[in-house]
Structure formats: C-alpha cells, structure tokens
C-alpha atoms as a PDB file:
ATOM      1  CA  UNK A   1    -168.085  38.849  -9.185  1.00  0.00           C
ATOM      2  CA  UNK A   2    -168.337  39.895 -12.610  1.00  0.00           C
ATOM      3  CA  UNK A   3    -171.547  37.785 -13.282  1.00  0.00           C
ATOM      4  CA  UNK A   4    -173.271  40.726 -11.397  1.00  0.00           C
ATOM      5  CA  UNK A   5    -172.740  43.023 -14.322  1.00  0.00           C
ATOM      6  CA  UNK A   6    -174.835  40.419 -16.915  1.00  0.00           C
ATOM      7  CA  UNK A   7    -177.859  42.176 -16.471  1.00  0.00           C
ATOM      8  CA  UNK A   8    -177.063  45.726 -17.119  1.00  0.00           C
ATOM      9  CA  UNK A   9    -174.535  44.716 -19.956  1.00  0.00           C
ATOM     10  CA  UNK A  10    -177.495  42.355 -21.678  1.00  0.00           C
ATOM     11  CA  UNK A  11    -180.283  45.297 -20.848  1.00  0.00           C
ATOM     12  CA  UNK A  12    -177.505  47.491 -22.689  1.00  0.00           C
ATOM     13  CA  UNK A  13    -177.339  45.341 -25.887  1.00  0.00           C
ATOM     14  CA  UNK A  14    -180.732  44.180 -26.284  1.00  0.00           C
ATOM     15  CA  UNK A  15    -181.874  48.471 -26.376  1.00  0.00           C
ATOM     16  CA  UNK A  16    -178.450  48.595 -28.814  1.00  0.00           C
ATOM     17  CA  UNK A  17    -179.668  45.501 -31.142  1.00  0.00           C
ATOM     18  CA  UNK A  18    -183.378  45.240 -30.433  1.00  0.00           C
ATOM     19  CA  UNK A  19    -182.154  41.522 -30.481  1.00  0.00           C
ATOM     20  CA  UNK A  20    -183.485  39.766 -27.016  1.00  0.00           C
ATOM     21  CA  UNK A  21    -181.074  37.760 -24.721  1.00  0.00           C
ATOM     22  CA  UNK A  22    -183.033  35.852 -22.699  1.00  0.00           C
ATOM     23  CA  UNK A  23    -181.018  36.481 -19.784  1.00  0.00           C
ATOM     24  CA  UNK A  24    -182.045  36.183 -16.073  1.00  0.00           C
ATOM     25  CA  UNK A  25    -180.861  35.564 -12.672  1.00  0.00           C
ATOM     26  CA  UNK A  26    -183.297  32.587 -12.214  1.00  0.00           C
ATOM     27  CA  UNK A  27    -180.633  30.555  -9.579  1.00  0.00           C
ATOM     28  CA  UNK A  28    -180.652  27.025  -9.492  1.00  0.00           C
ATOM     29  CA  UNK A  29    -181.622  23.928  -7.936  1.00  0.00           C
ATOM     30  CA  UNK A  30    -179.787  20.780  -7.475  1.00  0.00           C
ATOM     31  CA  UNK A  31    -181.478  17.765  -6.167  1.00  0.00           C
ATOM     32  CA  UNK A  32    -179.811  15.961  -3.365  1.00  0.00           C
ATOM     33  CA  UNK A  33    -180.638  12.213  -4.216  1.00  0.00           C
ATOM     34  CA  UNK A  34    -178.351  11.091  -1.114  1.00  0.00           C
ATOM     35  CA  UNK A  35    -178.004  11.862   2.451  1.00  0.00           C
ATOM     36  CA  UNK A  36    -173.891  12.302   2.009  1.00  0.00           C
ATOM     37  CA  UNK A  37    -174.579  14.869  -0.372  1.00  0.00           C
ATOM     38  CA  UNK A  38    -176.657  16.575   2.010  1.00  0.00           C
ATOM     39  CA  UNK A  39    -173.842  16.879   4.374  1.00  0.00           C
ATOM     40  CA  UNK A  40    -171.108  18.240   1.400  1.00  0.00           C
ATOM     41  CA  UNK A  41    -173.496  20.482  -0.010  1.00  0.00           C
ATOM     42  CA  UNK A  42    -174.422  22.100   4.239  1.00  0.00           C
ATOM     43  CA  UNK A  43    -170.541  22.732   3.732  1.00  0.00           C
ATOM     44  CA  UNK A  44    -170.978  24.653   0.248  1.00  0.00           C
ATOM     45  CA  UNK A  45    -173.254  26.797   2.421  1.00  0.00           C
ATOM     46  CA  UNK A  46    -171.272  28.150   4.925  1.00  0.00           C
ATOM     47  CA  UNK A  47    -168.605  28.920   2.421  1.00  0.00           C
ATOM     48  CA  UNK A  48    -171.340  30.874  -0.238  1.00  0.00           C
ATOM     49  CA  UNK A  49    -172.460  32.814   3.096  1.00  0.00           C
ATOM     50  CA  UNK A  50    -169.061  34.328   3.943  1.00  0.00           C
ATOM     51  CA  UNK A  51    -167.536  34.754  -0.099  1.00  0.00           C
ATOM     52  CA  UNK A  52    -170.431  35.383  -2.377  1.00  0.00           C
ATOM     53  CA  UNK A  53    -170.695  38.949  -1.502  1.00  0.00           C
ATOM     54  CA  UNK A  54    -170.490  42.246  -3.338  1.00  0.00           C
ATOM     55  CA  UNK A  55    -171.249  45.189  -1.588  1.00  0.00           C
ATOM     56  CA  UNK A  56    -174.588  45.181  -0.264  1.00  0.00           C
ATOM     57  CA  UNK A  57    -175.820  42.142  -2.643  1.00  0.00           C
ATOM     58  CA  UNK A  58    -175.484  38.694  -1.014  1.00  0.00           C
ATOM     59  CA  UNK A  59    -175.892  35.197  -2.532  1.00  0.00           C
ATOM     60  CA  UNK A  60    -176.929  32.123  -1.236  1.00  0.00           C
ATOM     61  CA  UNK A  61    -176.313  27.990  -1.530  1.00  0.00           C
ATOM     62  CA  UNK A  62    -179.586  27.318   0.671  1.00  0.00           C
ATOM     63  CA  UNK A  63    -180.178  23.622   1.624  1.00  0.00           C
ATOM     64  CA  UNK A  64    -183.477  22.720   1.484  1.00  0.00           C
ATOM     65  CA  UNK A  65    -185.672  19.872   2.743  1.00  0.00           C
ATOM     66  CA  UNK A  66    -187.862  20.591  -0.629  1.00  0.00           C
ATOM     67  CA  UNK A  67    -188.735  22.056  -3.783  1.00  0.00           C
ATOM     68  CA  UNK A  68    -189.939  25.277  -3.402  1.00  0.00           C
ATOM     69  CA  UNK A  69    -192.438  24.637  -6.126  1.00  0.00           C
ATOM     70  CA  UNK A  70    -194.204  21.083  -6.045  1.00  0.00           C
ATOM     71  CA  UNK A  71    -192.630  19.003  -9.663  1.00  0.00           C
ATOM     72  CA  UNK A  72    -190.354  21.235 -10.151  1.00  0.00           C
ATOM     73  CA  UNK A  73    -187.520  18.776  -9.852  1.00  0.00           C
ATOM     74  CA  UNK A  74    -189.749  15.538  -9.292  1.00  0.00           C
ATOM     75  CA  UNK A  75    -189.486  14.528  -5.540  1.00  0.00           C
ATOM     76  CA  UNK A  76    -188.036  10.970  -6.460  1.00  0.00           C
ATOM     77  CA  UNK A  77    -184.982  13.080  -7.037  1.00  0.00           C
ATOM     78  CA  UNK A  78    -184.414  14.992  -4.071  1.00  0.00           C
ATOM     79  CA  UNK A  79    -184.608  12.183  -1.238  1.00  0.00           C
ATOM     80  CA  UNK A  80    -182.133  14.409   0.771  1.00  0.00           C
ATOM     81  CA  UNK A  81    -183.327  17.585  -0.207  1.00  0.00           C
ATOM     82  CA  UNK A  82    -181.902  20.103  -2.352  1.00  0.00           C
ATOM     83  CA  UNK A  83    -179.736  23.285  -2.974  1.00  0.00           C
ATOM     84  CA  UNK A  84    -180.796  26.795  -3.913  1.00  0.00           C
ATOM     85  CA  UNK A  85    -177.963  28.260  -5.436  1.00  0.00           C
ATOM     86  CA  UNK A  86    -179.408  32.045  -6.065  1.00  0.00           C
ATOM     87  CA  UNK A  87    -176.392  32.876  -7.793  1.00  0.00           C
ATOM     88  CA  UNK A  88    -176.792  31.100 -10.619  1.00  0.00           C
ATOM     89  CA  UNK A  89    -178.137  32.558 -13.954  1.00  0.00           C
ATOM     90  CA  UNK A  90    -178.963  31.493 -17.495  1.00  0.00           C
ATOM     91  CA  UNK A  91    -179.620  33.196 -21.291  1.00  0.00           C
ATOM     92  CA  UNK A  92    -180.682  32.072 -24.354  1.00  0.00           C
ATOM     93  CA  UNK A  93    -177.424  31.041 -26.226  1.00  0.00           C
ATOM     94  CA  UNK A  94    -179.191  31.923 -29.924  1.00  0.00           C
ATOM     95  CA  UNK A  95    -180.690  35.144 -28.603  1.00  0.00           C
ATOM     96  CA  UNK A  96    -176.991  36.168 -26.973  1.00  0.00           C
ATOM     97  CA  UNK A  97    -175.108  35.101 -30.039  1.00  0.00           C
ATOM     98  CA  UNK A  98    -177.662  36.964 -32.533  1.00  0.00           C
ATOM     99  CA  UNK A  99    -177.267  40.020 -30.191  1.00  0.00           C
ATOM    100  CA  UNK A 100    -173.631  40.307 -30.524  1.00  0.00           C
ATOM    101  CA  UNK A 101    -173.565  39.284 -34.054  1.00  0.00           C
ATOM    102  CA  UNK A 102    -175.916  42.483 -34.744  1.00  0.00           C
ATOM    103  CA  UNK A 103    -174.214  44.491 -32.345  1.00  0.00           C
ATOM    104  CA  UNK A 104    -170.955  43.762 -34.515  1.00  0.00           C
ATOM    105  CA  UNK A 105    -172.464  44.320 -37.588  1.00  0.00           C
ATOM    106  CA  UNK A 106    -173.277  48.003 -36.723  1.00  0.00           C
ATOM    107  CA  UNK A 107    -170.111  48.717 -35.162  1.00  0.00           C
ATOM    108  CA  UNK A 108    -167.938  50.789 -37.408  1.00  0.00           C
ATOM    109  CA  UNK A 109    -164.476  49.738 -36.354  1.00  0.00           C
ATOM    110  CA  UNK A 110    -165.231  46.106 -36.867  1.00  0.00           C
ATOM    111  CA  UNK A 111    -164.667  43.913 -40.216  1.00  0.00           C
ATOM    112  CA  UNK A 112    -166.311  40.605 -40.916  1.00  0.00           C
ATOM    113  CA  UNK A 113    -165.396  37.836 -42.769  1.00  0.00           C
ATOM    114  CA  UNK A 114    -166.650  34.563 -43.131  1.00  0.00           C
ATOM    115  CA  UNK A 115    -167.039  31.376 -45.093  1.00  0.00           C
ATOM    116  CA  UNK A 116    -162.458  31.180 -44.284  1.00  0.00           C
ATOM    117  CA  UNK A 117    -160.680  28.717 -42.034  1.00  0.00           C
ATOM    118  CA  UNK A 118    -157.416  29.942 -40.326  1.00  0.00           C
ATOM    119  CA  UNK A 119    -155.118  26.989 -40.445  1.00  0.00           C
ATOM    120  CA  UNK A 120    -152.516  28.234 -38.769  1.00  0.00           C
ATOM    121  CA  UNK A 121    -151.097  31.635 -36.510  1.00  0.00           C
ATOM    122  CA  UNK A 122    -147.359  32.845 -36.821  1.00  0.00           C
ATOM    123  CA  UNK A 123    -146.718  34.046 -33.511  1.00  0.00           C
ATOM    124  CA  UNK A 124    -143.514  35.717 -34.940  1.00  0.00           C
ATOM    125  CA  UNK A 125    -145.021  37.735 -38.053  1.00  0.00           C
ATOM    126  CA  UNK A 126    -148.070  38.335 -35.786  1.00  0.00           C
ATOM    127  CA  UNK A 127    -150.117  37.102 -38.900  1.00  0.00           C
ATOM    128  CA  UNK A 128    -152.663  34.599 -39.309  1.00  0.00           C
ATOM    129  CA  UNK A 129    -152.780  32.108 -42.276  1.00  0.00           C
ATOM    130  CA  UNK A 130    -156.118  31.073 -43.638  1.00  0.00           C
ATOM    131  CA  UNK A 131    -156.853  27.761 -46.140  1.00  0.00           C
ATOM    132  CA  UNK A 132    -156.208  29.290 -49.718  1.00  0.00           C
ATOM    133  CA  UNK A 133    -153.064  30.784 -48.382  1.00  0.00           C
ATOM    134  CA  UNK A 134    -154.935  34.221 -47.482  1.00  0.00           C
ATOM    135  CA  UNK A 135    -153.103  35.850 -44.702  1.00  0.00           C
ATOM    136  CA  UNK A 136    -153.932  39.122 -41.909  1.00  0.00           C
ATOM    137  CA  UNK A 137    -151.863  40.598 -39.792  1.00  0.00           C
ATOM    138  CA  UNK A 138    -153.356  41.156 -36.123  1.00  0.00           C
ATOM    139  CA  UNK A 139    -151.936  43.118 -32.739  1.00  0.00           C
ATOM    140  CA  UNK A 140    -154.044  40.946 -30.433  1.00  0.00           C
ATOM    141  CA  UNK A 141    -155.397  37.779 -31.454  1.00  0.00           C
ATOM    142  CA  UNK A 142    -158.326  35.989 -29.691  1.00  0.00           C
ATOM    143  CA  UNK A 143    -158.509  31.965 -30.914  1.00  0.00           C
ATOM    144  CA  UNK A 144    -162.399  31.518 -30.532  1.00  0.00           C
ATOM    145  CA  UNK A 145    -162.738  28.399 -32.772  1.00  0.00           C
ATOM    146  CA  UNK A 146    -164.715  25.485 -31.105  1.00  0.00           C
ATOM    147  CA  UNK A 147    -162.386  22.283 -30.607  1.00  0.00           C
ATOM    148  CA  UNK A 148    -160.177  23.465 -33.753  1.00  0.00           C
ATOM    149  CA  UNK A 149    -158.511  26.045 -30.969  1.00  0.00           C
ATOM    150  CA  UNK A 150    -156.541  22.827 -30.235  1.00  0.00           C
ATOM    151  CA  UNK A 151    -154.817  22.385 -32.991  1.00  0.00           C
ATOM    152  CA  UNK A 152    -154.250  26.068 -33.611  1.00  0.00           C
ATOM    153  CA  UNK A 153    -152.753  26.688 -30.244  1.00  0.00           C
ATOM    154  CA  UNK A 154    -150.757  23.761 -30.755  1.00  0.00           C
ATOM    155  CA  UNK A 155    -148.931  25.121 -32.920  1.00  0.00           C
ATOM    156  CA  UNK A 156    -147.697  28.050 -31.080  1.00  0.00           C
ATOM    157  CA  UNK A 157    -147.196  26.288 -27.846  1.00  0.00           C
ATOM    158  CA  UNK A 158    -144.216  24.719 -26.807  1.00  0.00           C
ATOM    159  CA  UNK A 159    -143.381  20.840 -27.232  1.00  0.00           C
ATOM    160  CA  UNK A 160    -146.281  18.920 -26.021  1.00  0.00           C
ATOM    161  CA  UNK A 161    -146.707  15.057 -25.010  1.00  0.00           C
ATOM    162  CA  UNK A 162    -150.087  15.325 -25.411  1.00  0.00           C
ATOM    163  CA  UNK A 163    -153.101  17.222 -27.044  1.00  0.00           C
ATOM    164  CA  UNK A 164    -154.699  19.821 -25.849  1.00  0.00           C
ATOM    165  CA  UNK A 165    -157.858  18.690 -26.016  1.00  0.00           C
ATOM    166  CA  UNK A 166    -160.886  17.002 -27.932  1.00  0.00           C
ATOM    167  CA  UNK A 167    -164.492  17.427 -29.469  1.00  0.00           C
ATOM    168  CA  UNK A 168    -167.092  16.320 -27.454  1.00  0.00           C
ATOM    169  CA  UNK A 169    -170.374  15.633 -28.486  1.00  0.00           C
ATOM    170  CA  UNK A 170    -173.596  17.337 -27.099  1.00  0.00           C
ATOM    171  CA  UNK A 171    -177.184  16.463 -27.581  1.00  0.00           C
ATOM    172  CA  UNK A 172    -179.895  18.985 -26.536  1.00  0.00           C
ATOM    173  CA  UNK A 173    -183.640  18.844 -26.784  1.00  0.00           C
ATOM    174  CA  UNK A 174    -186.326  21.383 -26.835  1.00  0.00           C
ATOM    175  CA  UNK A 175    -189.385  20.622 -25.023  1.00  0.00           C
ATOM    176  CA  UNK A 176    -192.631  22.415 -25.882  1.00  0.00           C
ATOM    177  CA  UNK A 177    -194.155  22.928 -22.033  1.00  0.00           C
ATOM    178  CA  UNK A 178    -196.192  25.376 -20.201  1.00  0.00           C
ATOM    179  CA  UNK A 179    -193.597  26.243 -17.828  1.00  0.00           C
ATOM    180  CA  UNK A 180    -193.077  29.349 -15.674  1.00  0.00           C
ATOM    181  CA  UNK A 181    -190.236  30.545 -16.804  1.00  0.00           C
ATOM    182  CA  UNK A 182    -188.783  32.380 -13.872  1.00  0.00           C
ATOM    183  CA  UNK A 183    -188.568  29.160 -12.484  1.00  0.00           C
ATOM    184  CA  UNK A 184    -184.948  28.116 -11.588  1.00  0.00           C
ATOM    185  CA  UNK A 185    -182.462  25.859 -13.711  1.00  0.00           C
ATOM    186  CA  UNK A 186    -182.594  22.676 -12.469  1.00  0.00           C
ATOM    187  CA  UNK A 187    -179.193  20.616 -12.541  1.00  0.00           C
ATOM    188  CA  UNK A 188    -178.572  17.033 -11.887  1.00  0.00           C
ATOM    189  CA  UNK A 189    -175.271  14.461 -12.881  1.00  0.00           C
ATOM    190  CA  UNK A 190    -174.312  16.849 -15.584  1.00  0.00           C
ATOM    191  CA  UNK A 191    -177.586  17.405 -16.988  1.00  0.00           C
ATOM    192  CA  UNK A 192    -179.422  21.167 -17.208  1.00  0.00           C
ATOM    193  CA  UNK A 193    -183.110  21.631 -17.268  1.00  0.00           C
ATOM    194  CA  UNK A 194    -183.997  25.021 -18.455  1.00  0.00           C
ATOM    195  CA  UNK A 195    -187.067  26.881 -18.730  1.00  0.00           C
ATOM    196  CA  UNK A 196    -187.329  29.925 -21.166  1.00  0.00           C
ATOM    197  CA  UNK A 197    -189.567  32.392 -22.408  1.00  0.00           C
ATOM    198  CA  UNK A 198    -191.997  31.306 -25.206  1.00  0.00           C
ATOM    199  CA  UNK A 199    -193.228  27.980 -23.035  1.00  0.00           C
ATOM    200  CA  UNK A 200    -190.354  25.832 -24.226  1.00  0.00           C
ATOM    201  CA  UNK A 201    -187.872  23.936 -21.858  1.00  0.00           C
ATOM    202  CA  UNK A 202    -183.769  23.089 -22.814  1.00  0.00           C
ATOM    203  CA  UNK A 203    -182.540  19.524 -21.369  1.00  0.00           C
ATOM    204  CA  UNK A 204    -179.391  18.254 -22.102  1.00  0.00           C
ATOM    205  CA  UNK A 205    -176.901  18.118 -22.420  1.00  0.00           C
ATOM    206  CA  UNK A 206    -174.796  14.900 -23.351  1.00  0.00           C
ATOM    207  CA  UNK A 207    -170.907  14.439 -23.244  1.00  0.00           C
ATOM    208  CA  UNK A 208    -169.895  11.704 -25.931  1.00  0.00           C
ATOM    209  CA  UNK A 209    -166.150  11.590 -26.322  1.00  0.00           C
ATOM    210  CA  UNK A 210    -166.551   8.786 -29.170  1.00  0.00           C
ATOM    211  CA  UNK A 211    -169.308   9.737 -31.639  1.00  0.00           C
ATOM    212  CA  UNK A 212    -169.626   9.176 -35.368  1.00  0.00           C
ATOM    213  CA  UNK A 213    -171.371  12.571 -36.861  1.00  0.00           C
ATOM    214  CA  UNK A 214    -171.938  15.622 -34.052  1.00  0.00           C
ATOM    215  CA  UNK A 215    -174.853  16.954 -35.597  1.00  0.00           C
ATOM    216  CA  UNK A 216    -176.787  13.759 -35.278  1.00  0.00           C
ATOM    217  CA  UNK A 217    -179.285  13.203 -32.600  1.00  0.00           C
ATOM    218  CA  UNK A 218    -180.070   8.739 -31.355  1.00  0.00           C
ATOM    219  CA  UNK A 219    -181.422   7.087 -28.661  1.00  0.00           C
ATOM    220  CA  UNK A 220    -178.565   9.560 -25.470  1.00  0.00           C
ATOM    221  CA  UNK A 221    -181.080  12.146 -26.366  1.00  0.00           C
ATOM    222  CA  UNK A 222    -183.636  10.326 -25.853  1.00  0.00           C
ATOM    223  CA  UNK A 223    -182.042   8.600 -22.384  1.00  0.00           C
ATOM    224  CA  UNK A 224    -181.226  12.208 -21.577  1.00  0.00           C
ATOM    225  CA  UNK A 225    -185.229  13.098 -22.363  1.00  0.00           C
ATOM    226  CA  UNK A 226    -186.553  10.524 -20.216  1.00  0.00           C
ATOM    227  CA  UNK A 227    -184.209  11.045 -16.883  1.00  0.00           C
ATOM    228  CA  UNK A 228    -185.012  14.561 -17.273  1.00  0.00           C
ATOM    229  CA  UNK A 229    -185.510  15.802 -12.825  1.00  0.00           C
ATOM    230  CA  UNK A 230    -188.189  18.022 -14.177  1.00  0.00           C
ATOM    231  CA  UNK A 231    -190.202  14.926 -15.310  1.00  0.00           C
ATOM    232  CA  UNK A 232    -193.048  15.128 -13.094  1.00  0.00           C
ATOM    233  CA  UNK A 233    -195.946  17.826 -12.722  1.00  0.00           C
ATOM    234  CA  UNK A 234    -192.945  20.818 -13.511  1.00  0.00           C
ATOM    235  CA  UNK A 235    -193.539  19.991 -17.219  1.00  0.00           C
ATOM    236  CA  UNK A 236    -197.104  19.183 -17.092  1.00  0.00           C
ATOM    237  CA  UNK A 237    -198.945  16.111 -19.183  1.00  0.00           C
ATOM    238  CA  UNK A 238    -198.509  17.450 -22.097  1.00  0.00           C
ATOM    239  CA  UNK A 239    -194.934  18.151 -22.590  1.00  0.00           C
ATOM    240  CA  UNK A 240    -193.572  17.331 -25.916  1.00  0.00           C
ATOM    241  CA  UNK A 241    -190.200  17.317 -27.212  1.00  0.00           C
ATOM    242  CA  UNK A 242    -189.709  19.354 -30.680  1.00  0.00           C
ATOM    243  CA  UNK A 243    -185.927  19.501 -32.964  1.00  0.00           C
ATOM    244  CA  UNK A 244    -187.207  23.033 -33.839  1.00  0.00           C
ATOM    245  CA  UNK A 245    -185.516  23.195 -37.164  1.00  0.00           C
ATOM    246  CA  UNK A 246    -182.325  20.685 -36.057  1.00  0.00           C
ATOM    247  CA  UNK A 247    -181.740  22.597 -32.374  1.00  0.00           C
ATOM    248  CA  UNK A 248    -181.938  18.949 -30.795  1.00  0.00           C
ATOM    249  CA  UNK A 249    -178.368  18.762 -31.656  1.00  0.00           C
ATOM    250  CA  UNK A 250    -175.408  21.189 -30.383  1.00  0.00           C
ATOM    251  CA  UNK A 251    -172.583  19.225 -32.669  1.00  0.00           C
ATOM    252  CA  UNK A 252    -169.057  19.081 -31.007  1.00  0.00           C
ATOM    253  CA  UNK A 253    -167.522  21.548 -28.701  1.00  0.00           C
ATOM    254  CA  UNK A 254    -164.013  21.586 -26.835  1.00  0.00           C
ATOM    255  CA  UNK A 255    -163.035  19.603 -23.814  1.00  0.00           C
ATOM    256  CA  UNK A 256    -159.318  20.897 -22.611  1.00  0.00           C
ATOM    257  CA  UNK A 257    -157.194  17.536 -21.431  1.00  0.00           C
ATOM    258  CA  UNK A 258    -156.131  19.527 -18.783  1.00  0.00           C
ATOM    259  CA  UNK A 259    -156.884  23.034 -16.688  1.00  0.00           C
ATOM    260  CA  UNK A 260    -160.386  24.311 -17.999  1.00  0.00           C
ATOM    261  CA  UNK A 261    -159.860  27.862 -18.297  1.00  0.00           C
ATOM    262  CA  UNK A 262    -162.463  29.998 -20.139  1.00  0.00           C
ATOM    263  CA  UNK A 263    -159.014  32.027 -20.946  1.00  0.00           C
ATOM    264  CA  UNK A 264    -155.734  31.857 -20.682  1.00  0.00           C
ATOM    265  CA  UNK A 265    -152.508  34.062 -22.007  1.00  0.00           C
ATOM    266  CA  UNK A 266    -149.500  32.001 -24.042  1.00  0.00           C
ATOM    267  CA  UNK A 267    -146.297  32.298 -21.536  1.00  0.00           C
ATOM    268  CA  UNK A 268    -143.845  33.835 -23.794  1.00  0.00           C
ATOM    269  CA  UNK A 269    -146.423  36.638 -25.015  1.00  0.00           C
ATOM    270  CA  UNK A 270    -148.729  37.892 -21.939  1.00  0.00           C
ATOM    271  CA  UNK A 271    -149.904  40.631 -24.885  1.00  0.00           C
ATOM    272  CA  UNK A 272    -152.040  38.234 -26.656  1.00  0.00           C
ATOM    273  CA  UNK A 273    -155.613  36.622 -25.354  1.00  0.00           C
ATOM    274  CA  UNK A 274    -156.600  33.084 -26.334  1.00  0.00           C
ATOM    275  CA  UNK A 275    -160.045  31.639 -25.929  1.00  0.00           C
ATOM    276  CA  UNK A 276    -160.014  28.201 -25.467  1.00  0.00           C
END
C-alpha cells in the first residue's frame, strides 16, 4: 500500500518547501441511497478486512446504519446507510502542485522550461521535438501532458483503430462554509464533497465529454451545487459558493478509451515511463 507513505513524504516536502499540502487521511463516506447497495457494499467489507493490511496498520470499509456526524451527508441520502472507507485520503491539489513546483525549483539537478509545446517524441533518436522545431534529447521520458498525452503517445504506439483517449470536462466549485475539516470526503454518483482547511468546501466534479470552452463554468455546476450530499446542516445556513479567482472551473483533463492506468510502460521499450 503505497498510499501509507503520503504522510511522511508530504510532512517531508512541506519542512523542504515551507509550501503546505493539505494532505490528510480523513477516509470517506459513501451514502447508501438503496438497500441492494447495502448488500454489495457488506461484501466490500469482508474483502477490506482480510487485504487492506500493512503490518500492524489495518483499514476498514465499515457499513453503517448512519452518519457518524448528524448533516454530514444529509440523511435523505443514506436510506440504507453508509460506508466508512478509513482508507481513503485527500490533499489540496494547488497546495501539492505549488509544493513540488518549489521543491523543483531548488533542486540543483533539475532544468525548467516553460511557455514550449512538445509536438512530437522520436522514440528512435530518443529526442523530443517541440513547436518551433526546438529539440532535447532525453534517457527516460515521462509524457505528463493532460489529454495532449494522447496524441503524443499515439505517435509512438503501434497501429491503432482507435484513439487513445479524450478531454473531458470538469466543473468544480468552492464553497465558503464553516466546516470541520477533519471531517471525511463524502462521495456520491461520481461526485466528491471535500472539506479543507481555511473553512472552504470542494464539490464537483462534472464529466462532460461534449463541451464548447473547458474553462467555462453554466448551469452542471450549478446542478452539481445543488445535489451536493453535504447539503443539509454539514454546510450550515450560510454556505456560499465563491469562483475564488476562476477555481470554479478545472478545464479538460484525460479520459483513456480503454485500461485507466495512472502508468503504463510502451511494449517495445520497458526503459521508458509514460504518464497517461
């Protein structure tokens, strides 16, 4: 279980950055709005209780009758109950991302650029070309480029019949709320409520395949908003969303047509890592 590790590798490069990650091991809840459910989720129960083990730590997939803390989700969603997952964890994805992007910044063996698009790789040359022509050589390459991987991959794949994959669109909002924020995620038909430090609350996300600009926000953000499981006295009266400077919207990120891997290694060069 390499998700164990989080904490101390986060503690490490917040003291390394001074840059704060938000992370924590706050598990999560999932309401149960149907007795079938009930009965599936009894089964994911027994099987957390005999795998999710590492040495002496254990993790659970409890099935509860309800909420351990009254609103947080909203009874009307949990008319069978609900799971405790306590293995589940969460971060801040601007703190993490600002962490790193310090920690990389100090790190003497590391060169940025920015502000260039590779358009293609030469898996032969081991080079990578970038729009204007510009070119680097590389040993290992890791493609970590949103849903433009695709297309990039693609190209040193074998003969496909179909894409890779697709942008999808997400839509987030940022609710203002004076929220514990220990509190578990709550997660419910694809969508996340999460509390954070600071007394604001994430919900979202949406997944539009057809969209006409990602950085937009309409009225699935506000559908997402509204069926929200933490509506009710979690959130308090006087919840409010806010964009925050535009953070309502997440733009487009990469759907895989296929296997989801977070990773995967090209067949005819095990050498090379690709993020997909």
């Amino acid at each position: 279980m390499r998700f164990c590790r989080w904490k101390t590798r986060s503690s490490s490069l917040e003291a390394e950055t001074g840059v704060v990650c938000g992370y924590r091991r706050s598990g999560r809840l999932i309401p149960l709005p149907k007795p079938h459910l009930r009965k599936i989720a009894l089964g994911h129960s027994a099987d957390a209780e005999a795998c999710w083990r590492r040495g002496d730590r254990r993790f659970h997939w409890h099935v509860l009758d309800r909420p351990p803390q009254k609103g947080w989700p909203d009874a009307s969603f949990a008319a069978a109950g609900l799971v405790h997952d306590t293995f589940a964890a969460r971060v801040s994805p601007r703190g993490l991302v600002s962490a790193l992007v310090a920690y990389l910044r100090s790190a003497g063996n590391v060169r940025i650029v920015e502000g260039i698009e590779a358009e293609t790789i030469d898996p032969v040359a081991n080079r990578i070309i970038f729009h204007g022509s510009e070119s680097v050589t590389f040993g290992h390459c890791i493609v970590s480029a949103g849903h433009r991987s695709f297309s990039l991959l693609q190209g040193v794949s074998p003969p496909l019949k179909h894409p890779l994959g697709q942008p999808v669109k997400g839509q987030a909002a940022l609710l203002k709320a004076d929220v514990d924020p220990s509190l578990p995620v709550i997660f419910l038909n694809g969508l996340y409520v999460v509390a954070h430090e600071g007394g604001h609350v994430a919900v979202g996300s949406t997944s539009e395949d057809v969209f006409d600009d990602p950085s937009s926000t309409d009225s699935q953000l506000d559908g997402a908003h509204r069926a929200r499981p933490g509506s009710g006295a979690g959130l308090g009266p006087g919840s409010r969303r806010r964009t925050l400077g535009g953070i309502a919207a997440e733009g487009d990120r990469p759907r895989s047509n296929g296997r989801r891997p977070s990773r995967s290694r090209p067949s005819d060069r095990a050498h090379r890592w690709f993020q997909r």
